[in-house]
N, C-alpha and C. Protein backbone atom coordinates (compact mmCIF):
# COMPACT_ATOMS: atom_id res chain seq x y z
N UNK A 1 65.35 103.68 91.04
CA UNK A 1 66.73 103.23 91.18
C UNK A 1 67.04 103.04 92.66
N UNK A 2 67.58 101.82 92.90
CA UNK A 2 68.02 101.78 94.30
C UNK A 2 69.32 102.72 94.69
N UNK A 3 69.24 102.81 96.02
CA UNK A 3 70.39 103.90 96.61
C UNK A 3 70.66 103.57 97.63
N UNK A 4 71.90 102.41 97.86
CA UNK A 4 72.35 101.32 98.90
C UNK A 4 73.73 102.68 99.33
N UNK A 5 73.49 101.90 100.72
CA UNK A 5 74.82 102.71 101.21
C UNK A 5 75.63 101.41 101.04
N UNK A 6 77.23 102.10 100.60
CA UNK A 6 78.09 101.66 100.26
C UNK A 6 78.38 100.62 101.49
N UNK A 7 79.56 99.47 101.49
CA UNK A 7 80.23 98.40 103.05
C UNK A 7 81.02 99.03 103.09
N UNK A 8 81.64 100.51 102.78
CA UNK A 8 82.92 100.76 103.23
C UNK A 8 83.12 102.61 103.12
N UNK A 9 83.35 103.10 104.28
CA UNK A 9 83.99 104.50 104.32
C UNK A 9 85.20 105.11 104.27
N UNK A 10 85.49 106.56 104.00
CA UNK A 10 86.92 107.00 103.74
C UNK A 10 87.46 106.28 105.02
N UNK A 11 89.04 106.26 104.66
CA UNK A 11 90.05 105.53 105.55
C UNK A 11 89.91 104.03 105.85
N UNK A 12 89.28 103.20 105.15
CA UNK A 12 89.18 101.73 104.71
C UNK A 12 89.69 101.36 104.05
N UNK A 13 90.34 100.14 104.04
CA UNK A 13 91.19 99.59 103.68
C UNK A 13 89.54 98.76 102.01
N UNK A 14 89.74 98.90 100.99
CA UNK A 14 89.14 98.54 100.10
C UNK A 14 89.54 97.54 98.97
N UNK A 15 89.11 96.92 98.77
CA UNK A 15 89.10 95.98 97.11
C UNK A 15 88.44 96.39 95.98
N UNK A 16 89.01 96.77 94.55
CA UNK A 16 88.35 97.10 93.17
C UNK A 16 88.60 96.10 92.86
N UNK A 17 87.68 95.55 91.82
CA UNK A 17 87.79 94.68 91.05
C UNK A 17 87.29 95.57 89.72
N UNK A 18 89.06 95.75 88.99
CA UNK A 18 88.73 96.81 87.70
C UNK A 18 88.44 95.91 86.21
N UNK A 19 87.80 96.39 85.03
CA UNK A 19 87.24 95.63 84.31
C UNK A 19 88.52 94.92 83.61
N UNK A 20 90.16 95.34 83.44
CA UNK A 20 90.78 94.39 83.60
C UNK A 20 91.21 93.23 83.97
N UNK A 21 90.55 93.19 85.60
CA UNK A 21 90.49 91.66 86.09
C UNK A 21 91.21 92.20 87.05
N UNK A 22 92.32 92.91 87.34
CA UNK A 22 92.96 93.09 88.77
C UNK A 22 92.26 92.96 89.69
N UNK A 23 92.66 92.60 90.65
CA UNK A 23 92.12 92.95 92.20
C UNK A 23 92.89 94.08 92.65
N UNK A 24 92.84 95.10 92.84
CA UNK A 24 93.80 96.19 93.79
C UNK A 24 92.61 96.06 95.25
N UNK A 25 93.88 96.66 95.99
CA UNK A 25 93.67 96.55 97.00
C UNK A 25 93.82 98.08 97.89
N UNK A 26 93.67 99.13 98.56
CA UNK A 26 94.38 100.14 99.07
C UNK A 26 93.55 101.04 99.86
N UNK A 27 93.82 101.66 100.77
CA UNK A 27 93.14 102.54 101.54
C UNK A 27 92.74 103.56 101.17
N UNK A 28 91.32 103.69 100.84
CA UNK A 28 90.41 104.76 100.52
C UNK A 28 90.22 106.28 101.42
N UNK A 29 90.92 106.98 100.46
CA UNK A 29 91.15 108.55 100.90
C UNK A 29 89.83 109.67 100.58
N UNK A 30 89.00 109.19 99.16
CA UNK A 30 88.10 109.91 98.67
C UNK A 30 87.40 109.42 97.77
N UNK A 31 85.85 109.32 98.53
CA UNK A 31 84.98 108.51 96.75
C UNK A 31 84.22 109.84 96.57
N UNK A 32 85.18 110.24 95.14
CA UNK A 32 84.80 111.22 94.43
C UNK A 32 83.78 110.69 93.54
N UNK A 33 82.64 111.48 92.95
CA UNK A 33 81.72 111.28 92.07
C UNK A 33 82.32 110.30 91.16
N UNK A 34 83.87 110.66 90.14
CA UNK A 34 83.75 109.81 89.07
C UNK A 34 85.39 109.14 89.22
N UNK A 35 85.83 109.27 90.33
CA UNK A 35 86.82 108.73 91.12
C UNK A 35 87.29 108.15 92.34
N UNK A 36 87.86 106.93 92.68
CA UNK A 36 87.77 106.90 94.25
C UNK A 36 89.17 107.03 94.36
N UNK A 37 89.98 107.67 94.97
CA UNK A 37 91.51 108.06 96.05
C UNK A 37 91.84 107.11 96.74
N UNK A 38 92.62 106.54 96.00
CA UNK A 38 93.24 105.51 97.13
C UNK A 38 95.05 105.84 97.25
N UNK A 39 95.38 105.32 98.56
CA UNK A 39 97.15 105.17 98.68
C UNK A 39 97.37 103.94 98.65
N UNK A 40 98.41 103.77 98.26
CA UNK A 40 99.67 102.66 98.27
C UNK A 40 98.48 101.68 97.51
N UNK A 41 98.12 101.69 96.71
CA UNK A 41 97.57 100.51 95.97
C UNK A 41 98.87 99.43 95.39
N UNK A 42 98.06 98.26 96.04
CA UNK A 42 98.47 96.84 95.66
C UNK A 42 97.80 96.07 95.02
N UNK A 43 98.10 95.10 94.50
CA UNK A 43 97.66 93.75 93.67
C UNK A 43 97.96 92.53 94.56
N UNK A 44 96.60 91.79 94.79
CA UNK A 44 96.25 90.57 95.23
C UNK A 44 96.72 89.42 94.21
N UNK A 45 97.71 88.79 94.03
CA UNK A 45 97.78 87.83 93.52
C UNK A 45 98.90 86.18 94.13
N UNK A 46 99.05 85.33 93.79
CA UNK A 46 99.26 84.20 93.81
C UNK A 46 100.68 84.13 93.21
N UNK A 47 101.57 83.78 94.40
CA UNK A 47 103.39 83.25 93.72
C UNK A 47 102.94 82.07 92.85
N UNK A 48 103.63 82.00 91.85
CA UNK A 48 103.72 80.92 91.16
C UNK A 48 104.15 80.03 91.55
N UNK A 49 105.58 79.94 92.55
CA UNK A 49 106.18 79.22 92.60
C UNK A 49 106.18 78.51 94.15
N UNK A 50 105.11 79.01 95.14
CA UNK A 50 104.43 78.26 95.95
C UNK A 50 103.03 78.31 96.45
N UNK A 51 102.63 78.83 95.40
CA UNK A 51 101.14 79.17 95.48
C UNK A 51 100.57 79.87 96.24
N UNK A 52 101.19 80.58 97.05
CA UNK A 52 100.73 81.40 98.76
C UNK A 52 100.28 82.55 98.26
N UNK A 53 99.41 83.36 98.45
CA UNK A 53 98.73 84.77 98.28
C UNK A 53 99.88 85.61 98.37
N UNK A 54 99.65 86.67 97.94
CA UNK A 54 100.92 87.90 98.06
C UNK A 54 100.44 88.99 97.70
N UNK A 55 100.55 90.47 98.41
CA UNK A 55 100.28 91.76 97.70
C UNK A 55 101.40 92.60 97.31
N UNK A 56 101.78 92.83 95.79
CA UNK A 56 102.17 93.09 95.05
C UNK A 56 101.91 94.94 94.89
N UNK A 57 103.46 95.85 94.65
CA UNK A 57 102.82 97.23 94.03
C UNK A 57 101.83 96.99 92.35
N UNK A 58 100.89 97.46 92.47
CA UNK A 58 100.12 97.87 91.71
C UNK A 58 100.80 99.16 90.50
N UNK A 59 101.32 99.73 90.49
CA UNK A 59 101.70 100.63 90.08
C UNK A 59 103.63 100.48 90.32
N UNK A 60 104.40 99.86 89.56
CA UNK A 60 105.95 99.49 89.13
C UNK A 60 106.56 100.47 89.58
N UNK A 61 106.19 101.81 88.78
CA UNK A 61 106.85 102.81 88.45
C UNK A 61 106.89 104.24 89.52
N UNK A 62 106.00 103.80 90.63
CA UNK A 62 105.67 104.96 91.54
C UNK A 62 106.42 104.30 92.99
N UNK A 63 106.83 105.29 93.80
CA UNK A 63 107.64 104.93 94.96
C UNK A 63 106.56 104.33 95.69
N UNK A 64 106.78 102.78 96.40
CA UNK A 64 105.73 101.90 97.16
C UNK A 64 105.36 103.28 98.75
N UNK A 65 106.30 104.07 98.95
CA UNK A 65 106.56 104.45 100.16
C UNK A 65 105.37 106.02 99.91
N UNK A 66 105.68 106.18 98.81
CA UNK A 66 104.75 107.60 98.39
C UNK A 66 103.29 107.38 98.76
N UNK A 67 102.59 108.47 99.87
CA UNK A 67 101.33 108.12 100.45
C UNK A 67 100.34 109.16 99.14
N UNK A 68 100.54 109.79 98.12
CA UNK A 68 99.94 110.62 97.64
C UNK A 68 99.07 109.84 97.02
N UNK A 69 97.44 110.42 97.42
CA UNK A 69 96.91 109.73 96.55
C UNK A 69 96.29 109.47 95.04
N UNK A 70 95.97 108.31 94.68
CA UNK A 70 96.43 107.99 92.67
C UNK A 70 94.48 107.95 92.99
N UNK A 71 94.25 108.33 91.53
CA UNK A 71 92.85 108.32 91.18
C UNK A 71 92.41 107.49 90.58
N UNK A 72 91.51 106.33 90.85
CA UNK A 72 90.99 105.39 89.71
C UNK A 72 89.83 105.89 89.32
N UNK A 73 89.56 105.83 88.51
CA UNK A 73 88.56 106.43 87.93
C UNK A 73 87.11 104.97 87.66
N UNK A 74 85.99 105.39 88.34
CA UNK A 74 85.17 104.48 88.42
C UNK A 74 84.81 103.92 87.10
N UNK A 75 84.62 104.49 85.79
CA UNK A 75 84.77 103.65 84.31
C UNK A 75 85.69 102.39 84.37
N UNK A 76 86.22 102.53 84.88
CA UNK A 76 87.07 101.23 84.98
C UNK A 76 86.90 100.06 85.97
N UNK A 77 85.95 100.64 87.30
CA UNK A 77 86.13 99.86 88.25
C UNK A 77 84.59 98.81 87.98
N UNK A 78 84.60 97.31 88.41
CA UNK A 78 83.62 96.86 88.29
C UNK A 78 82.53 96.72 89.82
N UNK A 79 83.71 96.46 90.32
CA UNK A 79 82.91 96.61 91.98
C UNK A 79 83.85 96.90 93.00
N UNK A 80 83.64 97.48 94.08
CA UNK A 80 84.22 98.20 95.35
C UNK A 80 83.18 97.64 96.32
N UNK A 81 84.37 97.00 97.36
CA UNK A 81 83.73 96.81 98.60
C UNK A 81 85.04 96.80 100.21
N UNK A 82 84.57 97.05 101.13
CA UNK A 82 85.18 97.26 102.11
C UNK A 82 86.27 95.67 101.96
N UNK A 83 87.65 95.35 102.26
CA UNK A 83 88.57 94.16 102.15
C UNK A 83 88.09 93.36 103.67
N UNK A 84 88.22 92.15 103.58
CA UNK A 84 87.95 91.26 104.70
C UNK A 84 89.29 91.65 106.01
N UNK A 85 88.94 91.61 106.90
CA UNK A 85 89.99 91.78 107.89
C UNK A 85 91.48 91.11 108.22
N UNK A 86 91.40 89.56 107.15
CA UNK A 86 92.91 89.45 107.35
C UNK A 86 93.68 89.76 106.28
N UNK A 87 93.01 89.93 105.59
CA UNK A 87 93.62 90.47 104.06
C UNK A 87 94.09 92.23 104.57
N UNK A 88 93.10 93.00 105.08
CA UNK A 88 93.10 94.29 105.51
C UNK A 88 94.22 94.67 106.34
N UNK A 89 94.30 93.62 107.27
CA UNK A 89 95.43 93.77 108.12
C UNK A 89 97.01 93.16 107.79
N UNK A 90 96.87 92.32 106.76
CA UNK A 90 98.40 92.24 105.94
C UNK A 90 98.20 93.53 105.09
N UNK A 91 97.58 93.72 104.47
CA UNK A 91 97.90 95.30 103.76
C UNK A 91 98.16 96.32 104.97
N UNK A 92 98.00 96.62 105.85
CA UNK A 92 98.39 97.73 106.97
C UNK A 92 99.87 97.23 107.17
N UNK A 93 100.36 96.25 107.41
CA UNK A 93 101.34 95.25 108.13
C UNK A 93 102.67 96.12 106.99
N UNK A 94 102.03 95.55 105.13
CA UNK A 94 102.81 95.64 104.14
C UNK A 94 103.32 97.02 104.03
N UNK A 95 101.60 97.40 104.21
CA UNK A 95 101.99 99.44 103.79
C UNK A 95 102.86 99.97 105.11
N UNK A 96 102.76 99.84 106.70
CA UNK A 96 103.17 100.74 107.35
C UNK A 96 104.08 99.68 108.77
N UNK A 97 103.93 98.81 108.31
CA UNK A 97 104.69 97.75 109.60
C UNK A 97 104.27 97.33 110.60
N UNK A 98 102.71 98.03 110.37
CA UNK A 98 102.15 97.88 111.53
C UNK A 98 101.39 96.63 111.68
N UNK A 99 101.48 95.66 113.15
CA UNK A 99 100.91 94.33 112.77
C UNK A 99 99.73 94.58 113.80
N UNK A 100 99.18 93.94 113.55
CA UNK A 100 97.29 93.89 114.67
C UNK A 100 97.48 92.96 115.34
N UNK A 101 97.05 93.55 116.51
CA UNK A 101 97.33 92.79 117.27
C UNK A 101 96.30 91.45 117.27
N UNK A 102 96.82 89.86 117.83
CA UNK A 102 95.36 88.58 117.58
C UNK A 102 94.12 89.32 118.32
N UNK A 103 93.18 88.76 117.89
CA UNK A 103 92.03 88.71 119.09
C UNK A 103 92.41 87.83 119.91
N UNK A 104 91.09 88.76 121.34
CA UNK A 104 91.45 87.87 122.24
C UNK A 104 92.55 88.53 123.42
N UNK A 105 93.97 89.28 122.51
CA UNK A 105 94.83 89.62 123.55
C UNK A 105 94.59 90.11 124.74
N UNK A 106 94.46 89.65 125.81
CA UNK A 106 94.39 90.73 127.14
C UNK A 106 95.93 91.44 127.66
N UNK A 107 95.63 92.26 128.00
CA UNK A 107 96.91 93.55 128.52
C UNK A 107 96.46 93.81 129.53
């Protein structure tokens, strides 16, 4: 059996793709054996009504602001990999206000 190290470590910003079809999106706190910890999980999806990407709460019913972290349980998940960097950095932007700075900036 192969034994690849994972593209992504605790405190990464991550993508599941669960056997539902979601995309969540959220910063990885703990890859437990038969769970990975994530906060503020979102959903990657598409406005209808101008087609532009958007991340969405994942979870309706839980405060967007609550950092505690929710357990997905890997039975469900189809693949996990570290999120691309501009996607990564609108999720930081969404979850905490914080914007990144361009490349390039000199100070």
């Amino acid at each position: 059996m192969l034994n690849l190290k994972p593209s992504y470590v605790t405190n990464d910003v991550v993508t599941l793709k669960l056997v539902t079809g979601e995309e969540i999106i959220g910063k990885l706190m703990e890859d437990k054996p038969d769970a990975l910890k994530l906060t503020r999980p979102l959903v990657f999806t598409v406005n209808p009504q101008n087609g532009q990407a958007m991340l969405i709460p994942w979870l309706m019913s839980v405060d967007p602001k609550d950092t505690t972290p929710i357990d997905v349980y890997k039975n469900n998940v189809v693949m996990v990999t570290k999120t691309v960097k501009q996607i990564s950095d609108n999720y930081t932007q969404a979850t905490s206000g914080i914007v990144a700075a361009p490349a390039g900036l000199v100070l």
